[in-house]
Protein backbone atom coordinates (compact mmCIF):
# COMPACT_ATOMS: atom_id res chain seq x y z
CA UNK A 1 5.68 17.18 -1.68
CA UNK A 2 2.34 16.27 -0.03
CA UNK A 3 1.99 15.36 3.07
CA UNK A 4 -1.68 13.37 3.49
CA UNK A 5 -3.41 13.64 7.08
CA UNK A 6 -6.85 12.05 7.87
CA UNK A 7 -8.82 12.00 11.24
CA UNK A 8 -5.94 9.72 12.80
CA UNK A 9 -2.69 9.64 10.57
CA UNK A 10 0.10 11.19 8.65
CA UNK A 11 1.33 9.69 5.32
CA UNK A 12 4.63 11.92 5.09
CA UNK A 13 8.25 11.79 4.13
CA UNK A 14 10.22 9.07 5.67
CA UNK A 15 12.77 10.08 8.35
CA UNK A 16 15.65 8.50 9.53
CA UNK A 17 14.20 7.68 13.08
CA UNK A 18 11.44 5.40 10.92
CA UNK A 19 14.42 2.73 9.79
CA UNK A 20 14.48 0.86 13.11
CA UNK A 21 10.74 0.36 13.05
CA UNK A 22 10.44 -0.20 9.66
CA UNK A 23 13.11 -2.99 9.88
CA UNK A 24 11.72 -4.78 12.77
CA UNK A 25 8.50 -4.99 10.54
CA UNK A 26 9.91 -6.34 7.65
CA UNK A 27 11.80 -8.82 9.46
CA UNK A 28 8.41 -10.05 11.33
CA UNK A 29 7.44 -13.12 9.44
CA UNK A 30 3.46 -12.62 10.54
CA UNK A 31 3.65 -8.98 8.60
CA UNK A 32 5.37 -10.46 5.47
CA UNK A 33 3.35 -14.11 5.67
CA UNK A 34 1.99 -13.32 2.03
CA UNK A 35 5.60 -12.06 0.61
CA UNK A 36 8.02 -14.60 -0.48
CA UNK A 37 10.35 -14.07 2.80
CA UNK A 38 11.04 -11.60 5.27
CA UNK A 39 13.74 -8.73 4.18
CA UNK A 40 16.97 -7.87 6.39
CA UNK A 41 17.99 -4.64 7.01
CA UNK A 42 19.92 -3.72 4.65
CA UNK A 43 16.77 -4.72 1.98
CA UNK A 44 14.89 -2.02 4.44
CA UNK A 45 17.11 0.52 4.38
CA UNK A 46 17.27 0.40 0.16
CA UNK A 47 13.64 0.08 0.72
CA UNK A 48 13.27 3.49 2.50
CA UNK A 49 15.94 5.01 -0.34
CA UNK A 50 14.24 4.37 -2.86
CA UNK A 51 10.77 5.04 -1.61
CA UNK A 52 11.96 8.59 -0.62
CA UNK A 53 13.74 8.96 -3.76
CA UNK A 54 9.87 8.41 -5.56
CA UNK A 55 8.77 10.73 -3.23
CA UNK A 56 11.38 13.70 -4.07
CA UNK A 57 11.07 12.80 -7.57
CA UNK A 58 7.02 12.48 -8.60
CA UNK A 59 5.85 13.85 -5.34
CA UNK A 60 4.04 10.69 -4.41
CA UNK A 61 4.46 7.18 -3.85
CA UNK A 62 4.84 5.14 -0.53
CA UNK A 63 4.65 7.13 2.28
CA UNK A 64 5.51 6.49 6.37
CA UNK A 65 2.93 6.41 7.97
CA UNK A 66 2.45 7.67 11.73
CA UNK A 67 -0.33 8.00 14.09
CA UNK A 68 -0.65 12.21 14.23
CA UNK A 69 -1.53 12.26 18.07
CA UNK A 70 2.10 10.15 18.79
CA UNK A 71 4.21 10.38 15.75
CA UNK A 72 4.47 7.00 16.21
CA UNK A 73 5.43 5.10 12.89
CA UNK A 74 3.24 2.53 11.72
CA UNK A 75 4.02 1.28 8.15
CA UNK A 76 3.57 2.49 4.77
CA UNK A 77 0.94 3.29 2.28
CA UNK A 78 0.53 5.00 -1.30
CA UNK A 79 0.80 4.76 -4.67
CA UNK A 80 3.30 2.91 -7.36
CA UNK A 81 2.85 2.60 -10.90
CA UNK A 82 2.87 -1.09 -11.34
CA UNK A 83 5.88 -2.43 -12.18
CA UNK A 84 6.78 -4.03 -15.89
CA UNK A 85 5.83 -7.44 -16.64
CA UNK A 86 3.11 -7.76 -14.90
CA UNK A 87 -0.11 -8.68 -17.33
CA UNK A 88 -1.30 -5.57 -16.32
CA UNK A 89 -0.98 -1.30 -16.09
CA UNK A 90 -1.78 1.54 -13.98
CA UNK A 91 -0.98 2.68 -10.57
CA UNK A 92 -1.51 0.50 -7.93
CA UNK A 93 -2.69 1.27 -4.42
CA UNK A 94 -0.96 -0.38 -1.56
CA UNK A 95 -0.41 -0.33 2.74
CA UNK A 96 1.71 -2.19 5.17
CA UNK A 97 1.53 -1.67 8.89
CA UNK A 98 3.17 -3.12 11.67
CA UNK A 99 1.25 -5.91 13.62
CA UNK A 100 0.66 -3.84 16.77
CA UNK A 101 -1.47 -1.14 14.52
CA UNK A 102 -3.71 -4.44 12.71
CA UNK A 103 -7.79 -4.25 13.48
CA UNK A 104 -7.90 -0.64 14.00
CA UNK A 105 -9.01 0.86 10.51
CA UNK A 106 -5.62 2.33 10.11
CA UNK A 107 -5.06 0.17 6.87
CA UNK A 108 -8.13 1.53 5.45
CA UNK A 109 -7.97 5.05 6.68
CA UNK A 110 -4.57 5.10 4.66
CA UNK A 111 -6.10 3.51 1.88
CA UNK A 112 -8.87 6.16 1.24
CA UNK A 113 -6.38 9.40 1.80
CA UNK A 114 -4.34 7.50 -0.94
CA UNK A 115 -7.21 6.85 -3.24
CA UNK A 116 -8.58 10.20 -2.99
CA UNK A 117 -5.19 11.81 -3.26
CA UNK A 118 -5.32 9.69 -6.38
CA UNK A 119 -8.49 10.79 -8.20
CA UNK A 120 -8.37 14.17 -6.81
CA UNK A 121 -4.89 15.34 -7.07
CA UNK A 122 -3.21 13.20 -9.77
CA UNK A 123 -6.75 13.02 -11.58
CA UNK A 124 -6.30 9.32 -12.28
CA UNK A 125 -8.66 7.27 -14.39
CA UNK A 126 -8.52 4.11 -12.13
CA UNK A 127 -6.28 3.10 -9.07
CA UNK A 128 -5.82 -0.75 -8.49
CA UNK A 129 -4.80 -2.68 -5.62
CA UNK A 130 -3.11 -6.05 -6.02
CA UNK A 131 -2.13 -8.78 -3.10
CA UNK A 132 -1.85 -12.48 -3.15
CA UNK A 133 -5.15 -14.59 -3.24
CA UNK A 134 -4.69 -16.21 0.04
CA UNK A 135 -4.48 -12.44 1.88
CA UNK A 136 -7.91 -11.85 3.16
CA UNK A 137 -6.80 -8.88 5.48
CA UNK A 138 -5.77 -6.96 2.80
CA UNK A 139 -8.66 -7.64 0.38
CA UNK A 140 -11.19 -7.07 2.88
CA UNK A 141 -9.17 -3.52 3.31
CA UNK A 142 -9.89 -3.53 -0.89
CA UNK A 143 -13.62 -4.69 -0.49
CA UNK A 144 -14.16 -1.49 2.27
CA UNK A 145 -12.23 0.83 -0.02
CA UNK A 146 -15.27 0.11 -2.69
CA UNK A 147 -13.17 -1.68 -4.72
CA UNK A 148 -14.24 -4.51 -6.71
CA UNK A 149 -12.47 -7.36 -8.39
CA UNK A 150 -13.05 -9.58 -11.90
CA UNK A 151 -11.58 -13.32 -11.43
CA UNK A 152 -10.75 -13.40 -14.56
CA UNK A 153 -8.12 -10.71 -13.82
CA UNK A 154 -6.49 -13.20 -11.50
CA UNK A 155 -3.05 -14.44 -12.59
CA UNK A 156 0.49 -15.55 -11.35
CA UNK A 157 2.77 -13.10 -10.13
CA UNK A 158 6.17 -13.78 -12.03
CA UNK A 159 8.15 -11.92 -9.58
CA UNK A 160 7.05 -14.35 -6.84
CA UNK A 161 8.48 -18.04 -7.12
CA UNK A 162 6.42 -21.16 -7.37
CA UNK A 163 4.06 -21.99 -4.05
CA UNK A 164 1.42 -20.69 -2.48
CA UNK A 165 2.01 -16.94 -2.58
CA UNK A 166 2.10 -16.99 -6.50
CA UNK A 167 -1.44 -16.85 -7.28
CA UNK A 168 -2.38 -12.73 -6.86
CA UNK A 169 -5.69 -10.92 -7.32
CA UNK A 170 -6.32 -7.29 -8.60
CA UNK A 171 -9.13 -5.08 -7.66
CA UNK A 172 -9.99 -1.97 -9.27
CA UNK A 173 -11.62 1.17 -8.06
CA UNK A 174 -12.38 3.57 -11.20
CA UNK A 175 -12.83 7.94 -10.94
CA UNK A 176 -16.15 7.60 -12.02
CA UNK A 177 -17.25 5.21 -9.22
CA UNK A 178 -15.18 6.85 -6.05
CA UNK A 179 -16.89 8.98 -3.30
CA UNK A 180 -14.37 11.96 -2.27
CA UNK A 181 -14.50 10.94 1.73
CA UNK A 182 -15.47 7.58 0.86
CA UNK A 183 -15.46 4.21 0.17
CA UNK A 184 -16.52 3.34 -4.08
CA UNK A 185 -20.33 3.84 -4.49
């Protein structure tokens, strides 16, 4: 399967070493302030399982993500068809990093390898990107990806209980208006 490089990172298989790190992330309640709780390590490791298992299966979907001059592992980012139920379809774009790698462009660097690997490998019509309203980190990673979002298209995530978190936004980035190297036009 694919492994995607830019200037500074890897998106690649996962490995076994990335469990402990990706653990101690999801248990950080700062890195999973917009998701209904933080997720122990067993949720982690089934996490990494199935990620993988997308990976050996499609040959993409959420990838590790390391820093290519340390190999250090910084979070996650790809792709995910969006899952049933939601008032909504497509393939939705996505990232997580660890706090330590925030306010350094790697969330957006990993965004636009994904995107592109989107339009130009998988030839998709549209790639959307989805978070809850109240995230302004991540949609500001969705505004400098050239994505653009309707508020009409706002709605309640039903996989996310009652409170705060609920209310989610989608942003859309269609083939037609995507600069290969770039952010949307």
């Amino acid at each position: 399967m694919p492994e995607l490089r830019t200037d500074r990172l890897v998106l690649r298989d996962w490995r076994a070493s990335d469990l402990d790190p990706w653990a101690a992330m999801n248990a950080d309640p700062v890195v999973r302030a917009y998701f209904p709780g933080v997720l122990t390590r067993a949720q982690s490791e089934a996490s990494v399982a199935r990620f993988q298992a997308d990976l050996d299966r499609r040959g993409w979907g959420w990838w590790a993500v390391e820093v290519a001059a340390t190999g250090e592992f910084i979070g996650f980012a790809g792709l995910d068809p969006v899952e049933d139920g939601m008032p909504f379809t497509g393939v939705e774009a996505g990232w997580r990093l660890a706090r330590a790698a925030w306010g350094r462009g790697c969330a957006t660097e990993a965004g636009r390898a994904v995107i592109a690997y989107a339009f130009e490998s998988l030839e998709l019509p549209e790639v959307l990107a989805v978070t809850a309203a109240g995230n302004l980190r991540s949609r500001a990673v969705m505004d400098r990806l050239g994505m653009t979002r309707d508020p009409s298209e706002d709605f309640d995530d039903p996989g996310i209980p009652e409170g705060p978190l609920r209310r989610s936004v989608v942003y859309r980035l269609r083939a037609g208006d995507h600069r290969p190297g770039g952010a949307g036009r």
